[in-house]
PDB file of N, CA and C in Angstrom:
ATOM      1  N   UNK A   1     -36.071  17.326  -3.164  1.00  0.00           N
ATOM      2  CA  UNK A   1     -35.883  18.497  -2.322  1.00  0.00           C
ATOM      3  C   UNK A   1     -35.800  19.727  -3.232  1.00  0.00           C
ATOM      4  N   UNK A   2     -36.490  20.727  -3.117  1.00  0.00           N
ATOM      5  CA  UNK A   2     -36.330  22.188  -3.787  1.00  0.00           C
ATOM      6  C   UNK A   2     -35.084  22.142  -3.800  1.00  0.00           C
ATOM      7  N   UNK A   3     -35.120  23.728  -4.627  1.00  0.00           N
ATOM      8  CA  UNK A   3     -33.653  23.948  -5.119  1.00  0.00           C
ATOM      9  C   UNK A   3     -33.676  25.568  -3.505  1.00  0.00           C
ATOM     10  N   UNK A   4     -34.662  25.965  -2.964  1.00  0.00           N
ATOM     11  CA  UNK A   4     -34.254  27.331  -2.522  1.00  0.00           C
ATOM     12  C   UNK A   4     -34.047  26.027  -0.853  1.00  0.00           C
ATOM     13  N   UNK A   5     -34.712  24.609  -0.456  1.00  0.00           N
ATOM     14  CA  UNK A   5     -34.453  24.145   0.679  1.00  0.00           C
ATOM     15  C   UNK A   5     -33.273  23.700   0.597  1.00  0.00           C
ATOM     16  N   UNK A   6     -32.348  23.241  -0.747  1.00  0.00           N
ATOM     17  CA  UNK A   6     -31.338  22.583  -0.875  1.00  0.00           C
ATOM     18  C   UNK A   6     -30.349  23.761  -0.274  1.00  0.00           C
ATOM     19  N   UNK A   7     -30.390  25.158  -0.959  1.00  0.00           N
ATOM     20  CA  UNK A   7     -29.399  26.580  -0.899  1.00  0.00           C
ATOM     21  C   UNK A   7     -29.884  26.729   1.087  1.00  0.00           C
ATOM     22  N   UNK A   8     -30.674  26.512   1.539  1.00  0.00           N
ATOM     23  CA  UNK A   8     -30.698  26.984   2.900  1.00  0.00           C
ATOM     24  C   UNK A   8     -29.873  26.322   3.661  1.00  0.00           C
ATOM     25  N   UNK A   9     -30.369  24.806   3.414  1.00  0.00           N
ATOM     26  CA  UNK A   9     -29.402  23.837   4.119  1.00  0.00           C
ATOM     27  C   UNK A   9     -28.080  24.009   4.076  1.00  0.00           C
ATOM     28  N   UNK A  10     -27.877  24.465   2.789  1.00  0.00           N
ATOM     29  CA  UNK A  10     -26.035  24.536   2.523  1.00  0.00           C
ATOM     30  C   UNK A  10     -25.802  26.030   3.261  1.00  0.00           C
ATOM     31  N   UNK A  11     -26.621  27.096   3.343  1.00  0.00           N
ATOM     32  CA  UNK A  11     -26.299  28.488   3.784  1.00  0.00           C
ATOM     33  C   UNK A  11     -26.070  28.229   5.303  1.00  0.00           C
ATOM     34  N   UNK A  12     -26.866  27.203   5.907  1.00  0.00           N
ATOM     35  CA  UNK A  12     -26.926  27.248   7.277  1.00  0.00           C
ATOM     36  C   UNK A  12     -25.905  26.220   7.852  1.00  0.00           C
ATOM     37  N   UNK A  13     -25.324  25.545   7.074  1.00  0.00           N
ATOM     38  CA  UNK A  13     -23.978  24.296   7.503  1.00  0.00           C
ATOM     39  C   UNK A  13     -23.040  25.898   7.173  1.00  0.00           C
ATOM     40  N   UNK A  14     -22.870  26.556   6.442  1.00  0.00           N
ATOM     41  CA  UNK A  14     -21.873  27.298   5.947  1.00  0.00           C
ATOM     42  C   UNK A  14     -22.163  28.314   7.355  1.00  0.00           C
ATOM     43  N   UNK A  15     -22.883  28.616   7.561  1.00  0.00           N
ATOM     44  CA  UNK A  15     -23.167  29.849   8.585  1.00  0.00           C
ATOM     45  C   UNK A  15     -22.208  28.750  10.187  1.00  0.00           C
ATOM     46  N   UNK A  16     -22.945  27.548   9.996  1.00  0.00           N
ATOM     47  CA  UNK A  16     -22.088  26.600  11.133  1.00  0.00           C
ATOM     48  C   UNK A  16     -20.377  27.293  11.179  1.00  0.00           C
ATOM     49  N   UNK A  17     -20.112  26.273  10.329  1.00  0.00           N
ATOM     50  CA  UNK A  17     -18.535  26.564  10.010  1.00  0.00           C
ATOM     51  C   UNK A  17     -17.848  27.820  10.330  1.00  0.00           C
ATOM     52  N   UNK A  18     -18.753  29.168  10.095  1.00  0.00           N
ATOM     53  CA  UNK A  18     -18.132  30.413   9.786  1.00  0.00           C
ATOM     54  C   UNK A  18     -18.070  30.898  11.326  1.00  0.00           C
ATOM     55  N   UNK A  19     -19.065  30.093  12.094  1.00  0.00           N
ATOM     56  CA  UNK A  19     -19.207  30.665  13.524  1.00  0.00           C
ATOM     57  C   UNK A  19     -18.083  29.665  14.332  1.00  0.00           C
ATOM     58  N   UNK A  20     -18.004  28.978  14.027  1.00  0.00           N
ATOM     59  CA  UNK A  20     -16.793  27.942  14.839  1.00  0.00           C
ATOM     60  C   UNK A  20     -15.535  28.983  14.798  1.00  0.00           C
ATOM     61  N   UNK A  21     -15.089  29.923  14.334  1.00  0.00           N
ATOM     62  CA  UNK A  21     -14.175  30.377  14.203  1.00  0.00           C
ATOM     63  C   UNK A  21     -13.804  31.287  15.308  1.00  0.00           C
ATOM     64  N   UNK A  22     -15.576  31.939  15.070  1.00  0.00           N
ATOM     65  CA  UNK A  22     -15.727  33.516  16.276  1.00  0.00           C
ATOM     66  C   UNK A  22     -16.237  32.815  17.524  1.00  0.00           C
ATOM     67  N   UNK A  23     -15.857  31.702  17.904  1.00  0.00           N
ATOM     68  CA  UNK A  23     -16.425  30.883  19.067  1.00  0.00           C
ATOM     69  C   UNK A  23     -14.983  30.955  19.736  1.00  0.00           C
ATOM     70  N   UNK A  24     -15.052  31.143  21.439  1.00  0.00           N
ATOM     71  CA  UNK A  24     -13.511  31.688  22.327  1.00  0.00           C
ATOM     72  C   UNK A  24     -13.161  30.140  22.005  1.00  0.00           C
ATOM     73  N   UNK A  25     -13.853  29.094  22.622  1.00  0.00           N
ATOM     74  CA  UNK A  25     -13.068  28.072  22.976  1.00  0.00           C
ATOM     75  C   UNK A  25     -12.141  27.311  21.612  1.00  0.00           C
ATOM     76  N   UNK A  26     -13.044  27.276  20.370  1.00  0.00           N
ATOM     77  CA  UNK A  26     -12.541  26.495  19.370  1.00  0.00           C
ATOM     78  C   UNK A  26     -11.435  27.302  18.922  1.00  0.00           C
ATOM     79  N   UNK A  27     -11.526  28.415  18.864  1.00  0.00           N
ATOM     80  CA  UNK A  27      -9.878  29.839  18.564  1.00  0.00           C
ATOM     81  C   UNK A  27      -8.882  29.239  19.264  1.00  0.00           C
ATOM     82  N   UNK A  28      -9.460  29.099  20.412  1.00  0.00           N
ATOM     83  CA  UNK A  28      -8.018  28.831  21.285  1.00  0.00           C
ATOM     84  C   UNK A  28      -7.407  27.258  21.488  1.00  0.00           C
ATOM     85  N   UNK A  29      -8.587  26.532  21.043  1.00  0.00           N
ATOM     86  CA  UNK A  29      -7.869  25.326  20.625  1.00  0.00           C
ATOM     87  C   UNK A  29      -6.740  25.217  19.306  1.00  0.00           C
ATOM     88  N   UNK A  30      -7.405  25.901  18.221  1.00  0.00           N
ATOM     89  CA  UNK A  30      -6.695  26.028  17.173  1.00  0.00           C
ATOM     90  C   UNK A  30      -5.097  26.658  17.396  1.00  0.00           C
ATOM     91  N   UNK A  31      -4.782  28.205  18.131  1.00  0.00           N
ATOM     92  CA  UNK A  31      -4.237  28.048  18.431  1.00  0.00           C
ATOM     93  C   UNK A  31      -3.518  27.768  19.058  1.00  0.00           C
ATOM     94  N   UNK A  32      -3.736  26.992  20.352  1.00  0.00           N
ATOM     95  CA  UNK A  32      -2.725  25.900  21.317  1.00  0.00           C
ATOM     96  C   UNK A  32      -1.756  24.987  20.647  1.00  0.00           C
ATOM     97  N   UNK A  33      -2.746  24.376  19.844  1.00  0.00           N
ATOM     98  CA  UNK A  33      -2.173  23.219  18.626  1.00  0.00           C
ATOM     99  C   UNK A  33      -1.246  24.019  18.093  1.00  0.00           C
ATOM    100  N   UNK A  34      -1.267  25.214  17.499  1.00  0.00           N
ATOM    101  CA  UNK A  34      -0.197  25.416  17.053  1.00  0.00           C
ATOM    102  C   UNK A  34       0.874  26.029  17.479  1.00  0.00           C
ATOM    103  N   UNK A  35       0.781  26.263  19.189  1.00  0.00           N
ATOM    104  CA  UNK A  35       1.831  27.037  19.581  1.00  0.00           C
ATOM    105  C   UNK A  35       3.085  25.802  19.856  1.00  0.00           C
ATOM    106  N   UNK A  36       2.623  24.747  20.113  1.00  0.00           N
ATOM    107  CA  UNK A  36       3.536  23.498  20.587  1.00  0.00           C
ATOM    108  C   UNK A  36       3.953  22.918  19.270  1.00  0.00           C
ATOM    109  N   UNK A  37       3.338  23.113  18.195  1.00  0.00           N
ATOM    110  CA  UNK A  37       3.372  22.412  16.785  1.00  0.00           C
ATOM    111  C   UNK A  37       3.935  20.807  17.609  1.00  0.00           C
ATOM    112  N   UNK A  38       2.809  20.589  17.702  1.00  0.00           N
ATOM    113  CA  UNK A  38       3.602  19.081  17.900  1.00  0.00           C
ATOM    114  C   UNK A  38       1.723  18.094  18.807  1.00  0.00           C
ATOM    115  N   UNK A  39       2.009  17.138  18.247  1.00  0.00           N
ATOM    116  CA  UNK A  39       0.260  16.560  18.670  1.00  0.00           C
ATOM    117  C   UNK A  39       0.243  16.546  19.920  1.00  0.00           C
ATOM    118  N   UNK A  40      -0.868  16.764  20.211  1.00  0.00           N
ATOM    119  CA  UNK A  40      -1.695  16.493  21.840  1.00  0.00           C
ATOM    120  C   UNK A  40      -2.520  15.819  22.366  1.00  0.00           C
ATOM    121  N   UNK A  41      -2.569  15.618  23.208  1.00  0.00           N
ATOM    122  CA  UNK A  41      -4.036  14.746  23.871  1.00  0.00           C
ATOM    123  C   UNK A  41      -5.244  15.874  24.284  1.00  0.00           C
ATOM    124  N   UNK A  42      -6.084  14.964  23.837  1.00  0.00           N
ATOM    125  CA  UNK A  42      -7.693  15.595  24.312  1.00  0.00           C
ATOM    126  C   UNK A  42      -7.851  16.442  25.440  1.00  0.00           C
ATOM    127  N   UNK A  43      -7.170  15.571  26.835  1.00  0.00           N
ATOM    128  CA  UNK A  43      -7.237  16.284  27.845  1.00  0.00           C
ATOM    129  C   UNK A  43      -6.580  17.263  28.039  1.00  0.00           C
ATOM    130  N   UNK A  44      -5.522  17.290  27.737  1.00  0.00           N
ATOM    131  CA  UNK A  44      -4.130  18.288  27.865  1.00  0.00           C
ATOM    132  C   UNK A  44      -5.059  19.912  27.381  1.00  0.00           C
ATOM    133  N   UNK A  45      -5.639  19.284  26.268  1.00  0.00           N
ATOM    134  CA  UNK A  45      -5.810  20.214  25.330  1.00  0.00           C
ATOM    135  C   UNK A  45      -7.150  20.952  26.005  1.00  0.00           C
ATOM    136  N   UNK A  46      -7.898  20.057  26.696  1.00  0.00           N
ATOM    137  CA  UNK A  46      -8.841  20.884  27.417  1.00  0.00           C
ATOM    138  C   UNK A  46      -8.518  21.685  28.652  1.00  0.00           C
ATOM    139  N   UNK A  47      -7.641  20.915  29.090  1.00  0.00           N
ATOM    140  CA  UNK A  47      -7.111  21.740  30.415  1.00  0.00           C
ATOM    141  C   UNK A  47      -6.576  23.191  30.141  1.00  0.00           C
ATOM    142  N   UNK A  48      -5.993  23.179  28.453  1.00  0.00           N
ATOM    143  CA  UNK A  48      -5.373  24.388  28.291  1.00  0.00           C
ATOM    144  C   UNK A  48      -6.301  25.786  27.717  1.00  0.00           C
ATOM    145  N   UNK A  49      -7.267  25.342  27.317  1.00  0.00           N
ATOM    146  CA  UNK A  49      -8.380  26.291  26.731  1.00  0.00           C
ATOM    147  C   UNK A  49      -9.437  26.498  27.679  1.00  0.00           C
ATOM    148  N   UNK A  50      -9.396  25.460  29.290  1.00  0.00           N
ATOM    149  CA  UNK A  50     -10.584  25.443  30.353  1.00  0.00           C
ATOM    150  C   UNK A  50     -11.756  25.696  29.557  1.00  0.00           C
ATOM    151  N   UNK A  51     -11.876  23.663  29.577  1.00  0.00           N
ATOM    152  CA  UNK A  51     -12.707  23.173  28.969  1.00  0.00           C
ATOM    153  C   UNK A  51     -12.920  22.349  29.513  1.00  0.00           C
ATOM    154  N   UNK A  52     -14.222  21.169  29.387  1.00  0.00           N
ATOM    155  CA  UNK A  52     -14.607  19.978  29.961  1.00  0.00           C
ATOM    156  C   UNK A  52     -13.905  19.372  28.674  1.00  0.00           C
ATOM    157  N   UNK A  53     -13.280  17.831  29.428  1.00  0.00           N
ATOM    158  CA  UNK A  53     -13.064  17.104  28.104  1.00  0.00           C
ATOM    159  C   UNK A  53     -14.407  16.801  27.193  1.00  0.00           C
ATOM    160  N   UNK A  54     -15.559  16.732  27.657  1.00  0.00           N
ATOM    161  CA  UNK A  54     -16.449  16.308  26.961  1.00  0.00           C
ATOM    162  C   UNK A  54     -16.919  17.576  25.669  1.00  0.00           C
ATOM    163  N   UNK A  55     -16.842  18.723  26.019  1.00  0.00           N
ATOM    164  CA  UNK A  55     -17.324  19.799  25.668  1.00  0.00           C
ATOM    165  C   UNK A  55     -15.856  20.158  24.406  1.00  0.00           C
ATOM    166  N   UNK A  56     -14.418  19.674  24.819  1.00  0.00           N
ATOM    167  CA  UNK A  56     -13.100  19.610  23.953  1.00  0.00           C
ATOM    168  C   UNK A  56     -13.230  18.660  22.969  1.00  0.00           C
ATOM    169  N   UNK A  57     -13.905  17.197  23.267  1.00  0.00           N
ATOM    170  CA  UNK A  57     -14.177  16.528  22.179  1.00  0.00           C
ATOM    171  C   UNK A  57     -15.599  16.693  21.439  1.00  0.00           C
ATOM    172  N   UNK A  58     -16.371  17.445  21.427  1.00  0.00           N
ATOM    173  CA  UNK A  58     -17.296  17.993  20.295  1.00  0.00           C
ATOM    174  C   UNK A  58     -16.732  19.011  19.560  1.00  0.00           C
ATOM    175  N   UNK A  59     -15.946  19.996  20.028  1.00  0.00           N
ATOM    176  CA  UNK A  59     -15.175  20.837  19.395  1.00  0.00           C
ATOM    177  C   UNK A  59     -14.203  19.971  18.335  1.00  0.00           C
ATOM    178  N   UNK A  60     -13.690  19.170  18.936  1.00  0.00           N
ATOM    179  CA  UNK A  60     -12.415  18.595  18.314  1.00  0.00           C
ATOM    180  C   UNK A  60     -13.202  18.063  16.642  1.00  0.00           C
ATOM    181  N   UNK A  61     -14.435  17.131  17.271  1.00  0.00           N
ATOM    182  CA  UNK A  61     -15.206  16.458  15.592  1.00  0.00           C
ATOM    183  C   UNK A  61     -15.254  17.226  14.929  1.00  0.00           C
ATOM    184  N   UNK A  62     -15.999  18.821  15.607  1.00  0.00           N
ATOM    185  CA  UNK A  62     -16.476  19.977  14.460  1.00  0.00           C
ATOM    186  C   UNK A  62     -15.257  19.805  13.552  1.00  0.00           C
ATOM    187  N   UNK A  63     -13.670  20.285  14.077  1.00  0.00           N
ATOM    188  CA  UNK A  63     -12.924  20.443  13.574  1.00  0.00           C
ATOM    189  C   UNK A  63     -11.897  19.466  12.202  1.00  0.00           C
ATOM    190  N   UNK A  64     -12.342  18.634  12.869  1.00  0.00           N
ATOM    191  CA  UNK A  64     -12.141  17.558  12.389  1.00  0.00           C
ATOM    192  C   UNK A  64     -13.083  17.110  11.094  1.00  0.00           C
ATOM    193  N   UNK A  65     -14.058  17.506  11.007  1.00  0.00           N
ATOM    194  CA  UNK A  65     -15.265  17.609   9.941  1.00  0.00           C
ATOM    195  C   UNK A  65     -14.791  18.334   8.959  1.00  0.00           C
ATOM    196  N   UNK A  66     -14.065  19.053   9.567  1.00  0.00           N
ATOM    197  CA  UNK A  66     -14.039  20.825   8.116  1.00  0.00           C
ATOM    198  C   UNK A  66     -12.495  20.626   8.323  1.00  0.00           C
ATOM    199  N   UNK A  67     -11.392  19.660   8.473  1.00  0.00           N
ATOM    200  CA  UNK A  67     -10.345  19.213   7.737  1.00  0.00           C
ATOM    201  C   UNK A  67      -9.543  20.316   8.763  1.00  0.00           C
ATOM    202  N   UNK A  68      -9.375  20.642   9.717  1.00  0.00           N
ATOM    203  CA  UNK A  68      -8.547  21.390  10.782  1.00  0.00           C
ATOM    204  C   UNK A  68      -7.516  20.653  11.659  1.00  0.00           C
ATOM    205  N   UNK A  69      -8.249  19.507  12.266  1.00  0.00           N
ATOM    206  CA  UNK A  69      -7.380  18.719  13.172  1.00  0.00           C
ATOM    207  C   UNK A  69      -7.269  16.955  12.096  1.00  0.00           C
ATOM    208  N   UNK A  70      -6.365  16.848  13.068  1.00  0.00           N
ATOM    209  CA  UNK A  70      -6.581  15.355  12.285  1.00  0.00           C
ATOM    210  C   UNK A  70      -6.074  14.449  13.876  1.00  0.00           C
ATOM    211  N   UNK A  71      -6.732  12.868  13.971  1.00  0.00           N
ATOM    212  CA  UNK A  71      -6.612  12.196  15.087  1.00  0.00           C
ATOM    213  C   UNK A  71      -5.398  11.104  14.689  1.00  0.00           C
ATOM    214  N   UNK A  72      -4.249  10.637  15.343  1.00  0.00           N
ATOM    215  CA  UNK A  72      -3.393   9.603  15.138  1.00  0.00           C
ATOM    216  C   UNK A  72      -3.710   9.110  16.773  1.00  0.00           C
ATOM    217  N   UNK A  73      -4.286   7.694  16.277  1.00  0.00           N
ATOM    218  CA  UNK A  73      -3.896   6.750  17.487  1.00  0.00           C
ATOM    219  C   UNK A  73      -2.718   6.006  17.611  1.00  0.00           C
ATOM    220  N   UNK A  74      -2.537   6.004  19.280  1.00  0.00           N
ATOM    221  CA  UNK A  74      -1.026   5.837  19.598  1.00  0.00           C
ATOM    222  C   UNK A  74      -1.542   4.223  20.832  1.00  0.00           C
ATOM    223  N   UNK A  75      -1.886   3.212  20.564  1.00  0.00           N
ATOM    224  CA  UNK A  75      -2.188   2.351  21.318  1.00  0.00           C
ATOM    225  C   UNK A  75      -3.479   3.001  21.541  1.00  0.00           C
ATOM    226  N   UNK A  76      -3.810   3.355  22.943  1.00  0.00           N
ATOM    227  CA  UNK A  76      -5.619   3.622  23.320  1.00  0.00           C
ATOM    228  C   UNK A  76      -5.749   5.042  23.428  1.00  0.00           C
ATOM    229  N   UNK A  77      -5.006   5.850  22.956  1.00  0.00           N
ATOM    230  CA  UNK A  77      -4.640   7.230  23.287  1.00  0.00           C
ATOM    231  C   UNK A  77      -4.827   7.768  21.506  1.00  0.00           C
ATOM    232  N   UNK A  78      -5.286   8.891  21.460  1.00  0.00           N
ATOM    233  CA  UNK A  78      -5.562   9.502  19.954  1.00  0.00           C
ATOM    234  C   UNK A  78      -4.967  11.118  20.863  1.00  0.00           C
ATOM    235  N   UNK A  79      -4.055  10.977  19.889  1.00  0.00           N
ATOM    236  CA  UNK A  79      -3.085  12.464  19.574  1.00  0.00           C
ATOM    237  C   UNK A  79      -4.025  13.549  18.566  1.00  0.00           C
ATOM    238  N   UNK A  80      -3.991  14.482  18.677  1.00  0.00           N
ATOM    239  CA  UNK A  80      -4.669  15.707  17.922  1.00  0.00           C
ATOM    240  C   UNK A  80      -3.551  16.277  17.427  1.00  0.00           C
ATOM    241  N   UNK A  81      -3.829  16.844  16.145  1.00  0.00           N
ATOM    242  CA  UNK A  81      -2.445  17.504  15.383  1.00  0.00           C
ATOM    243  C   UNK A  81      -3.561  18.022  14.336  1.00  0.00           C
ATOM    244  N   UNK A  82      -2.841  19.192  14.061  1.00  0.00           N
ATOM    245  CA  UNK A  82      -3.630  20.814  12.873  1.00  0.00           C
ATOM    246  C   UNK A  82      -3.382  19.628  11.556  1.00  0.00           C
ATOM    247  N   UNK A  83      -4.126  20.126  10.733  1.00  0.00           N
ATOM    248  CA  UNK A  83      -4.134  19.737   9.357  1.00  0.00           C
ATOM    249  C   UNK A  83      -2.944  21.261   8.949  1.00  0.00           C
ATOM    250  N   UNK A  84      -2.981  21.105   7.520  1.00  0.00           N
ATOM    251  CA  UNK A  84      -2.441  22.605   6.817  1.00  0.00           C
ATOM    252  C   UNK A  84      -3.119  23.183   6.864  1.00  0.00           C
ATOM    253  N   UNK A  85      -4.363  23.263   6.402  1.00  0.00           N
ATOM    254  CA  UNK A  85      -5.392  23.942   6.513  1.00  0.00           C
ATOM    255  C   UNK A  85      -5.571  24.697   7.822  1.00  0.00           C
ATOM    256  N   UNK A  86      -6.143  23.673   9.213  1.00  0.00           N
ATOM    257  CA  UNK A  86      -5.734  24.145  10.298  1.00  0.00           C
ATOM    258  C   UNK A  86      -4.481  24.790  10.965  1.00  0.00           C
ATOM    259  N   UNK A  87      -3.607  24.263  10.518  1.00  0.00           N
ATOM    260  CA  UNK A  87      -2.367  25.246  10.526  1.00  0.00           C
ATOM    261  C   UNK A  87      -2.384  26.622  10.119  1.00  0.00           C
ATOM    262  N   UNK A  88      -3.096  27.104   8.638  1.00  0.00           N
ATOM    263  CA  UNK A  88      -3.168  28.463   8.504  1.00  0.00           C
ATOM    264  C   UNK A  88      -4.373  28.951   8.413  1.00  0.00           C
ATOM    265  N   UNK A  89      -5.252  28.918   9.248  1.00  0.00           N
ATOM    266  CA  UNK A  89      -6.469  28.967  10.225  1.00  0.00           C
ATOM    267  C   UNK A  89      -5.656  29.818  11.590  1.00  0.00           C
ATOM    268  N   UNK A  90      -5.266  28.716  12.001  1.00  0.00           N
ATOM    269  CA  UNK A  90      -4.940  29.141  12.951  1.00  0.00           C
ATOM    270  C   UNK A  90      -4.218  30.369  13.272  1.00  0.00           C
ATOM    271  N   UNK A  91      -2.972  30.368  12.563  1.00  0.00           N
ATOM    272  CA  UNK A  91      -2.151  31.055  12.104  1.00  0.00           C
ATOM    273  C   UNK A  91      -2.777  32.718  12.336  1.00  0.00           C
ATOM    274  N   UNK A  92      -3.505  32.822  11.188  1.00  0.00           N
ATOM    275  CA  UNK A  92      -4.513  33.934  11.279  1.00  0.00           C
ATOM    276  C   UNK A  92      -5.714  34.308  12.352  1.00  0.00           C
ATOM    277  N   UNK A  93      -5.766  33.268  13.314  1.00  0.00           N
ATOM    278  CA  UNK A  93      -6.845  33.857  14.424  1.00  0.00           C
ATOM    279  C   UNK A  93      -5.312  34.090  15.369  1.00  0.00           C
ATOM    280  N   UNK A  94      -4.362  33.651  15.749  1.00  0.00           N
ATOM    281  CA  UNK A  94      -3.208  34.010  16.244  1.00  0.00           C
ATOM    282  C   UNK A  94      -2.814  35.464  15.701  1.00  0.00           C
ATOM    283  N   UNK A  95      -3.045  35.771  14.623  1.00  0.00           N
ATOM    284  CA  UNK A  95      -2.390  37.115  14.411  1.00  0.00           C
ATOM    285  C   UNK A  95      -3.619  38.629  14.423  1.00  0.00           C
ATOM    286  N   UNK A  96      -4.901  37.829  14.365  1.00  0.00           N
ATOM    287  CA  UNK A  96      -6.103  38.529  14.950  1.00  0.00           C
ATOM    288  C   UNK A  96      -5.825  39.158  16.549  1.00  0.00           C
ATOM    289  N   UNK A  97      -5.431  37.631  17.290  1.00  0.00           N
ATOM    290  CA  UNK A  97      -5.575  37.824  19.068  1.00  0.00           C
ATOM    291  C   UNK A  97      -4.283  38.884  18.839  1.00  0.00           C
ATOM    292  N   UNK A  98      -3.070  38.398  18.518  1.00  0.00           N
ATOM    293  CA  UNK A  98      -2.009  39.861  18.689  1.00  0.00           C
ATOM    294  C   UNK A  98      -2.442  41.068  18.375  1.00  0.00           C
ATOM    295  N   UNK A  99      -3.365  41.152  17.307  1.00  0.00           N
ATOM    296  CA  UNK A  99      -3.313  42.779  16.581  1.00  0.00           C
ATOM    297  C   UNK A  99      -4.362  43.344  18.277  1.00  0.00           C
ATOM    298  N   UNK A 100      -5.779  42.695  18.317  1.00  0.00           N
ATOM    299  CA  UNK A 100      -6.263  42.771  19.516  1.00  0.00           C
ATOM    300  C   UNK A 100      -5.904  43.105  20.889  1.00  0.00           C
ATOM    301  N   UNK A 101      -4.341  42.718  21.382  1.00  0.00           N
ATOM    302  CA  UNK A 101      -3.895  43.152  22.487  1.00  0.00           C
ATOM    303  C   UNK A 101      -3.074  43.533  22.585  1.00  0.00           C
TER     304      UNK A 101
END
């Protein structure tokens, strides 16, 4: 693989990532998670950002890809909980939405 197809591929996963941020629904997942600091379920979590669960769990992988959420299964049930990382992620789109309103 070239070296300028190798730099695109990586510019355009990086351009991914950078837009997950300025996206309403994944913001407000991030911070939900952290207003309860405490893990959640999938659904809960869609109901609270009005979301489809299906459309909450593609969000959730993104996040989960780039080290934000992390999954603990509890019997047949998987809890969602912020990484640190996601924790001060979040943190900062939380203090974005305040300065904003």
């Amino acid at each position: 693989m070239s070296t300028i197809k190798k730099h695109s591929l990586k510019h355009n996963k990086m351009k991914d990532n950078f837009d997950i941020f300025f996206r309403r629904k994944p913001a407000l997942m991030l911070v939900a998670l952290r207003k309860l600091s405490k893990a959640r379920y999938g659904s809960v979590l869609a109901k609270e950002v009005d979301c489809t669960y299906s459309h909450a769990v593609k969000i959730l992988q993104t996040l989960e890809e780039l080290g934000l959420v992390k999954f603990e299964k509890k019997g047949r049930i998987k809890l969602i909980e912020l990484t640190k990382k996601g924790e001060e992620i979040a943190e900062h789109i939380d203090a974005i939405k305040r300065t904003v309103h």
